[in-house]
Each structure stands twice: as C-alpha cells, then as structure tokens.
C-alpha atoms as a PDB file:
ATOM      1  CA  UNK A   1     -86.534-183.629  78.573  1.00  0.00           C
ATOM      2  CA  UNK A   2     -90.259-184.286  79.741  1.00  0.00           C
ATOM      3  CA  UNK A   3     -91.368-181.257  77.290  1.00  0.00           C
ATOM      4  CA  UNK A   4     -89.984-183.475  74.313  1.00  0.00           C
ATOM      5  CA  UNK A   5     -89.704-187.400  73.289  1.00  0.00           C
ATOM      6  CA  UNK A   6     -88.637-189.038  70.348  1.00  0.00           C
ATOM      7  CA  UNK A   7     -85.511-187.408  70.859  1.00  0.00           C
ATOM      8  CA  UNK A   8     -82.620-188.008  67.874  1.00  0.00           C
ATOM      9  CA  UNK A   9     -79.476-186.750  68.460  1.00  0.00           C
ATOM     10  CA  UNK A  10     -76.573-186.837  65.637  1.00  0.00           C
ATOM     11  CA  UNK A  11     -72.930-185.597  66.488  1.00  0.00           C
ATOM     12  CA  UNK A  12     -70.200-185.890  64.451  1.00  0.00           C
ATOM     13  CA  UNK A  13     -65.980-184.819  65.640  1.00  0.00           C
ATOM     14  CA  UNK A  14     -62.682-184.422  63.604  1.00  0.00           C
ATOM     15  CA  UNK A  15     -59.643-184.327  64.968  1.00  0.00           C
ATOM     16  CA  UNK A  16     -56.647-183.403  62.639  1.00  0.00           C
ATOM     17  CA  UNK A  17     -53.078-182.286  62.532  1.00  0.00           C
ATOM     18  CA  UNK A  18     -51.247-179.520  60.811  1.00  0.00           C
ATOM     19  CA  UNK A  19     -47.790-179.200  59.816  1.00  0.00           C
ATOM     20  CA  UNK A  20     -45.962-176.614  62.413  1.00  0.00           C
ATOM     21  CA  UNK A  21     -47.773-178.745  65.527  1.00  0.00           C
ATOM     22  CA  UNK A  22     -50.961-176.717  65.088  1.00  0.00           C
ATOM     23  CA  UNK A  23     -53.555-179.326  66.478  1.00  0.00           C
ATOM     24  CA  UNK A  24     -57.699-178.994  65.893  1.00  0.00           C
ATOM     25  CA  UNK A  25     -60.951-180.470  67.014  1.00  0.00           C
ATOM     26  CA  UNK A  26     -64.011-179.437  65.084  1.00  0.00           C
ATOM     27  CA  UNK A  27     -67.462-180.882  66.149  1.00  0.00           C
ATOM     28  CA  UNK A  28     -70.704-180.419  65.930  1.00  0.00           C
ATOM     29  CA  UNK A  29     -74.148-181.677  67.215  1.00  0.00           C
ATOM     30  CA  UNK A  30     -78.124-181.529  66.203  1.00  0.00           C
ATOM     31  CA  UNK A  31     -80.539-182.005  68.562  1.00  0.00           C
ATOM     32  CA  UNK A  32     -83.902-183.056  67.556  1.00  0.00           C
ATOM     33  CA  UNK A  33     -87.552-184.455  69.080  1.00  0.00           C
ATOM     34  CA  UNK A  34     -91.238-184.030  68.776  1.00  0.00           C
ATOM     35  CA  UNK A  35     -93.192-182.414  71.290  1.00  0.00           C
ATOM     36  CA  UNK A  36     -95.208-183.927  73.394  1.00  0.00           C
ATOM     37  CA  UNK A  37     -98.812-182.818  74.171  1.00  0.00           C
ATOM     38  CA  UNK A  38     -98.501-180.989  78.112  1.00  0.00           C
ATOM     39  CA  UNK A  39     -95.693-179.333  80.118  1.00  0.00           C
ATOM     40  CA  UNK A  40     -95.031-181.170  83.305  1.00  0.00           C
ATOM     41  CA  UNK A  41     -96.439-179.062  86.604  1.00  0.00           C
ATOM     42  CA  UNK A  42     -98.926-177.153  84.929  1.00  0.00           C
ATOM     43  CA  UNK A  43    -102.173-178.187  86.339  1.00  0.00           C
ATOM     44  CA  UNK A  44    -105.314-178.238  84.088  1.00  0.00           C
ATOM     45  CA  UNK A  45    -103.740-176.581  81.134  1.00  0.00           C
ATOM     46  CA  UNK A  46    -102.566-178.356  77.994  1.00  0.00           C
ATOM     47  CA  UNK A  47    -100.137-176.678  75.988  1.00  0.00           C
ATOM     48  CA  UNK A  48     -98.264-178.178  73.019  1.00  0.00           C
ATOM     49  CA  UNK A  49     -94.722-177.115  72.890  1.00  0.00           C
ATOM     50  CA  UNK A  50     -92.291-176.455  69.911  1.00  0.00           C
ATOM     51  CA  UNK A  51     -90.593-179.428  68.236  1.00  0.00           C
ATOM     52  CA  UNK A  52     -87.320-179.700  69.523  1.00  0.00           C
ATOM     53  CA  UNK A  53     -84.842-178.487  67.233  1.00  0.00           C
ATOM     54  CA  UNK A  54     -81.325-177.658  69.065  1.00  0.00           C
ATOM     55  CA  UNK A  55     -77.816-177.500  67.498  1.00  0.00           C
ATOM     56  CA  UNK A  56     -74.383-176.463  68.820  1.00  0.00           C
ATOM     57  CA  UNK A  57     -70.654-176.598  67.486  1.00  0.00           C
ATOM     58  CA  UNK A  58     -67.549-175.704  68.330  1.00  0.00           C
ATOM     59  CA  UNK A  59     -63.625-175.848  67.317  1.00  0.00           C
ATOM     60  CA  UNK A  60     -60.425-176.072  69.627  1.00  0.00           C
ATOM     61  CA  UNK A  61     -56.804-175.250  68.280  1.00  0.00           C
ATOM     62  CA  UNK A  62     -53.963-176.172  70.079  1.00  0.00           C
ATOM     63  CA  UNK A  63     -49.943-175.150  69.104  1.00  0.00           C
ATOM     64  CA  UNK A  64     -47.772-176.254  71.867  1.00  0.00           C
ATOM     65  CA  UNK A  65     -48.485-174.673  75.144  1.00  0.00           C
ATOM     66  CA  UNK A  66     -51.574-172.729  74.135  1.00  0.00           C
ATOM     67  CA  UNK A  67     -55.115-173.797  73.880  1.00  0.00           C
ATOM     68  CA  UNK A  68     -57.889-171.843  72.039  1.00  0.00           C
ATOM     69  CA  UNK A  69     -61.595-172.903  71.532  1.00  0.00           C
ATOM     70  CA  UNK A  70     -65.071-171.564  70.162  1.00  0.00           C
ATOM     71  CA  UNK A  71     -68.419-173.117  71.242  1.00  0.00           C
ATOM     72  CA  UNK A  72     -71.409-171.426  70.161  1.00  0.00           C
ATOM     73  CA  UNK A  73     -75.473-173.183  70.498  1.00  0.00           C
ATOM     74  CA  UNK A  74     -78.886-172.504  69.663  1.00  0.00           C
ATOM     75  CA  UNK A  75     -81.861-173.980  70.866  1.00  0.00           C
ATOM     76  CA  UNK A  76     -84.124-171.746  68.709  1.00  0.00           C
ATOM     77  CA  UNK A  77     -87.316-171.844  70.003  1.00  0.00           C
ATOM     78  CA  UNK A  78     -87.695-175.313  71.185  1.00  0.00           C
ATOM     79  CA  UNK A  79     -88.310-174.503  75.054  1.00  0.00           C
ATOM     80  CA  UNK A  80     -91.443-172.308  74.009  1.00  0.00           C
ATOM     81  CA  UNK A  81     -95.256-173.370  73.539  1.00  0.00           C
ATOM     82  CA  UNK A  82     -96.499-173.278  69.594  1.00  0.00           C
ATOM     83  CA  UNK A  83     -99.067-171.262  70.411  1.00  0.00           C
ATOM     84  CA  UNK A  84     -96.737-168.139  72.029  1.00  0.00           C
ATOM     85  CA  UNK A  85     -97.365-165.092  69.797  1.00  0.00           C
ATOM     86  CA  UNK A  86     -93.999-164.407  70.637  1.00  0.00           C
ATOM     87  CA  UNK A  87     -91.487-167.266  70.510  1.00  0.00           C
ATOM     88  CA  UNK A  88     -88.841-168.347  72.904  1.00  0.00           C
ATOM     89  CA  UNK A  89     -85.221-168.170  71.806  1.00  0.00           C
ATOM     90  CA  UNK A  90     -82.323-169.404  73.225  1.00  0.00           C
ATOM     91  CA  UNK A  91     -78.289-169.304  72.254  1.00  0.00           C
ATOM     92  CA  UNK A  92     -75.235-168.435  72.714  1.00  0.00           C
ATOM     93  CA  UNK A  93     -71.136-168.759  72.886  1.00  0.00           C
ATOM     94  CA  UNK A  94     -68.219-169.647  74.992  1.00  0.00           C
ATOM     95  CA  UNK A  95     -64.405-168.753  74.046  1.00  0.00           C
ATOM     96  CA  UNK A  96     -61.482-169.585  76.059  1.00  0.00           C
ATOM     97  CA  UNK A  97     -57.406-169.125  76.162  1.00  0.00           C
ATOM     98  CA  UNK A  98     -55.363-171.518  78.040  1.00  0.00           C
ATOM     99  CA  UNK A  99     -51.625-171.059  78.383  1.00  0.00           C
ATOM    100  CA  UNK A 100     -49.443-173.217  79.913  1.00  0.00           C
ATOM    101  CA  UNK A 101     -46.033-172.217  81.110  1.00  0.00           C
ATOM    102  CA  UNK A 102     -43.804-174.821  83.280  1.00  0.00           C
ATOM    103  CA  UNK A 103     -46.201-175.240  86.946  1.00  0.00           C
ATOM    104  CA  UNK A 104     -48.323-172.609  85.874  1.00  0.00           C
ATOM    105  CA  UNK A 105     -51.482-172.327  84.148  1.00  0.00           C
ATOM    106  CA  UNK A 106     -53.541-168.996  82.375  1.00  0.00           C
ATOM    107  CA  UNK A 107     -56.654-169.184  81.130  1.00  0.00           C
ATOM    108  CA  UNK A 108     -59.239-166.389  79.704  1.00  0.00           C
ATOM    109  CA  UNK A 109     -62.374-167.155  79.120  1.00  0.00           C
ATOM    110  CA  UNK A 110     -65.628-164.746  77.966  1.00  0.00           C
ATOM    111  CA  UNK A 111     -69.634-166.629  77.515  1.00  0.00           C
ATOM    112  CA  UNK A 112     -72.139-164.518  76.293  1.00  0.00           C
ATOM    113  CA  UNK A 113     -76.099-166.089  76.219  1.00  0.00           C
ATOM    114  CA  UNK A 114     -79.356-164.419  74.686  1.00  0.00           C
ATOM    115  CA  UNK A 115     -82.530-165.857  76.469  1.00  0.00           C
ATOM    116  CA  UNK A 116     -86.296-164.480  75.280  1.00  0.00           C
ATOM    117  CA  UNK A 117     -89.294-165.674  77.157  1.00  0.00           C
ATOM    118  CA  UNK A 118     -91.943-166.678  74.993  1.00  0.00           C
ATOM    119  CA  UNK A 119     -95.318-165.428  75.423  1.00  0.00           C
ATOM    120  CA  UNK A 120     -96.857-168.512  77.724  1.00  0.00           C
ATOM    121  CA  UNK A 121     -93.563-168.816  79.799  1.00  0.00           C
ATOM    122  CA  UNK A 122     -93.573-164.915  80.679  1.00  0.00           C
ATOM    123  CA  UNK A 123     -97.100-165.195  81.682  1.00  0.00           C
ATOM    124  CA  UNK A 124     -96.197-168.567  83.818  1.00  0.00           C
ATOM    125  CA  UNK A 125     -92.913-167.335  85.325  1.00  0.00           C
ATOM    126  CA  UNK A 126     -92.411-167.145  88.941  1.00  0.00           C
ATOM    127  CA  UNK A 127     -90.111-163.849  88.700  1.00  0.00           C
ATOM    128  CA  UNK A 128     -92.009-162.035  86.864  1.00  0.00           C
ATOM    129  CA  UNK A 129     -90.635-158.309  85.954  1.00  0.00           C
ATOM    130  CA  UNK A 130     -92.543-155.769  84.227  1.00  0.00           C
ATOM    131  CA  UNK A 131     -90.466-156.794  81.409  1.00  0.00           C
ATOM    132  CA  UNK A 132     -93.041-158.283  78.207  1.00  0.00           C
ATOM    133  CA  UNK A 133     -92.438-161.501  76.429  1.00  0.00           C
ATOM    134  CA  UNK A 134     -89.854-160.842  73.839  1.00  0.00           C
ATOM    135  CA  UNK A 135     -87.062-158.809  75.508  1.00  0.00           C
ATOM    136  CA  UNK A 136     -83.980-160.593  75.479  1.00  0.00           C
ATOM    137  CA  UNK A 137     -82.187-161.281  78.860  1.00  0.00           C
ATOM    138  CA  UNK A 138     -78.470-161.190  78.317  1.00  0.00           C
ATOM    139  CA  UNK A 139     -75.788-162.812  80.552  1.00  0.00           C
ATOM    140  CA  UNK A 140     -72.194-162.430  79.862  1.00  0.00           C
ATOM    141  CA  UNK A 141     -69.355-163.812  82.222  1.00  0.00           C
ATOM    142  CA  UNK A 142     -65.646-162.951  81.738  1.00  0.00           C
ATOM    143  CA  UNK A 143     -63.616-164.876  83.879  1.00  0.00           C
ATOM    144  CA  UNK A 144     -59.695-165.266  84.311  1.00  0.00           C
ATOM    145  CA  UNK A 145     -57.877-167.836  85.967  1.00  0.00           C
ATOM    146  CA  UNK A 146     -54.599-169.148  87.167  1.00  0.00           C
ATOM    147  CA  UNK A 147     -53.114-172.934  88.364  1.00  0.00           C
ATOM    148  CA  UNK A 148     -49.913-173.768  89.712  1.00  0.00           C
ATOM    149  CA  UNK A 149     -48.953-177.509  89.863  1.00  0.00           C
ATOM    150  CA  UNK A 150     -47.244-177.274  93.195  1.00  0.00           C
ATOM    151  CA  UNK A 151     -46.287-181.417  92.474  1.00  0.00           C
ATOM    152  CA  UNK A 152     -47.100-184.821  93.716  1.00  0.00           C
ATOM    153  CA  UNK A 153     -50.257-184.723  92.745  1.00  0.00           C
ATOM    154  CA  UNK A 154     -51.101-181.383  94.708  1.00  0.00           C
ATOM    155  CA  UNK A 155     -52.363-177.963  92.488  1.00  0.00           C
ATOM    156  CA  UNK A 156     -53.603-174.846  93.188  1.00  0.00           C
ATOM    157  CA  UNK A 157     -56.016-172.299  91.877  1.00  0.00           C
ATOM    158  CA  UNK A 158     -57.460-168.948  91.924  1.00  0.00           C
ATOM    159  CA  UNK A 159     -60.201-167.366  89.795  1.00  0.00           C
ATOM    160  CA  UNK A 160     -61.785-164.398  88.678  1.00  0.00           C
ATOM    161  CA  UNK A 161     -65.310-164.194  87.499  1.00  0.00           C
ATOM    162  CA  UNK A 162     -67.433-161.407  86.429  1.00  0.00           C
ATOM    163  CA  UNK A 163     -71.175-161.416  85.330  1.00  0.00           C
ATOM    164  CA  UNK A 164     -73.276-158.995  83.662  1.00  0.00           C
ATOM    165  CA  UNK A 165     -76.671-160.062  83.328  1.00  0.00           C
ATOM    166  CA  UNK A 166     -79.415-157.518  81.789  1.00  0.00           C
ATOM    167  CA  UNK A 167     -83.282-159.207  82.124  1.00  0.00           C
ATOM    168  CA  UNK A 168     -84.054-156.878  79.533  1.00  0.00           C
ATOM    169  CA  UNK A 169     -86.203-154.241  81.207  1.00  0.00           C
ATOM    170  CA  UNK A 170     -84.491-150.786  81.660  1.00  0.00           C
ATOM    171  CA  UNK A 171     -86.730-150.300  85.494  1.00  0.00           C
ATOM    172  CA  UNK A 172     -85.070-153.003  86.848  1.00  0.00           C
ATOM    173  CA  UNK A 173     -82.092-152.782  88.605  1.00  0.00           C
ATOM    174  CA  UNK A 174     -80.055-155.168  87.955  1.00  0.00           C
ATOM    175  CA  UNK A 175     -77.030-156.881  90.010  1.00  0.00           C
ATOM    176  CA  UNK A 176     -74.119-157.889  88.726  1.00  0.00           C
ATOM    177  CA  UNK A 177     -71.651-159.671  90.757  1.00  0.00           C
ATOM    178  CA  UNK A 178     -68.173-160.476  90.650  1.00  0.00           C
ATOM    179  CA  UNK A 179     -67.091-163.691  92.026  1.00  0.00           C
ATOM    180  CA  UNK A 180     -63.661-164.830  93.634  1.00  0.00           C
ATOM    181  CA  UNK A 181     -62.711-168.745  93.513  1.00  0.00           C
ATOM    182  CA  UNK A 182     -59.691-170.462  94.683  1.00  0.00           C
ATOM    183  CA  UNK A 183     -59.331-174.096  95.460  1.00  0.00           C
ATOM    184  CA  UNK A 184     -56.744-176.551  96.370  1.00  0.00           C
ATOM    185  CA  UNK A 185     -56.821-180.143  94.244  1.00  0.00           C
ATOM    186  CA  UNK A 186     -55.169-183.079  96.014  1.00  0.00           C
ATOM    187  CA  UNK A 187     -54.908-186.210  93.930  1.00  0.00           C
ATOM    188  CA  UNK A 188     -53.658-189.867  94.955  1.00  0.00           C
END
C-alpha cells in the first residue's frame, strides 16, 4: 500500500488426504512492512503510521459432494498512525457450506468483521458520527445461495444476502439491507 513499503509477505499451503475421501487445505499467510513517514492526501501533516503487521489463515474440508471452509484475518493495528492514543484494529472471519447435488448447487455462507477507528483516522474521516475513536463497527453478512447447471455450458443462480452493520454508536440509526442476486452464466 502507499502507507507501507518494504513489504514481506510469507505464505505457506498443505493440501492432504484422509482415508474415507475426507480432503483438506490448510494455509496461512503473514503480512509484514515498515511504515513509511506520511499518509498519501493529507496535506501539510506528517504522520508516521504503524508497521505493517497483517496475518490471515484459513482451512477447507471437502468429503464428496460437500465443501466446508474457515478463513479468519487480522490486520491488528497496521492501518492506524503510531501516535493514535487509541489504536486501529481490524479482523475478522468468513465460513461457508457448499453442497452439491446432481445440476444443483447450495451454499451457506456467514462473514463477520470488527473495524475500530484509531484516534487520527476518526478525527480525519469524512463520515464522521458522533461515535469516538475506539468503538468497534461491526458488519456481518449471511448469505444463501443456489446454482443449477442447466448444461452446455449455461448455469443459473439466485442469492440471498443479508447485512447487519452496527458503526458502533447507539444514536445512529443504522440501515441494514438485504440484498437479492440472480444471474445467468453463459460459457463457450
């Protein structure tokens, strides 16, 4: 990112095999630079920004038909500025189901994420709430799906999302929407 250079990043997968058909990937990832002395856009201020220090794994199981994976991150406090009284925090998980059966397709899936603005970046945000630096903004989407490989390369979908997103201050109002997607996939 501009806000960090240097960047190292190590990652590291296994896939494997069980007896019974049981199936697993297991990887992992750390996510490291040094910060560098301004943030990008900010006009006559210098800031210097937390190291960045980001890691993230996750593990996927599959037994015939039926998929099922774990992904969780966090980014610590690497987005904030070292100087924030309080710090900026960042993580999170995915989960998800997949089932196939014949032409059709289920999946279930649930992300959660935990966001807190650090002291410099509530002060500098654009939408800013009465909410103070520190008070975690939530979002979590449930979402269920369903395909149907109608053949010859043509597939269907339809899908159901909901969001619940919380910015952390109990005055505001919040909206949470849910959100309808279907699609048609034509392949040559």
């Amino acid at each position: 990112s501009t806000a960090h250079g240097e960047v190292v990043e190590v990652a590291i997968k296994y896939d494997g095999e069980l007896d019974g058909g049981l199936t697993y990937t297991i990887g992992a990832t750390a996510l490291t630079g040094n910060s560098q002395s301004t943030i990008t856009g900010q006009v006559a201020r210098v800031t210097v920004n937390n190291d960045l220090n980001s890691f993230s794994a996750g593990i996927q199981l599959t037994m015939g038909n039926m998929s099922v994976g774990l992904q969780g991150f966090d980014n610590g406090a690497s987005f904030g500025a070292s100087s924030d009284d309080v710090k900026a925090q960042h993580s999170g998980y995915n989960t998800a189901i997949t089932w196939a059966m014949g032409n059709i397709t289920l999946g279930v899936g649930y992300s959660h994420q935990e966001l807190v603005r650090g002291t410099r970046a509530q002060s500098a945000a654009t939408t800013l709430t009465s909410a103070a630096a520190g008070n975690v903004r939530e979002d979590n989407i449930t979402m269920i799906g369903l395909g149907y490989d109608m053949g010859g390369g043509i597939s269907t979908y339809v899908q159901l999302s909901n969001n619940d997103h919380s910015d952390g201050d109990h005055a505001t109002t919040e909206v949470d929407p849910q959100v309808l997607f279907a699609g048609i996939n034509i392949g040559f």
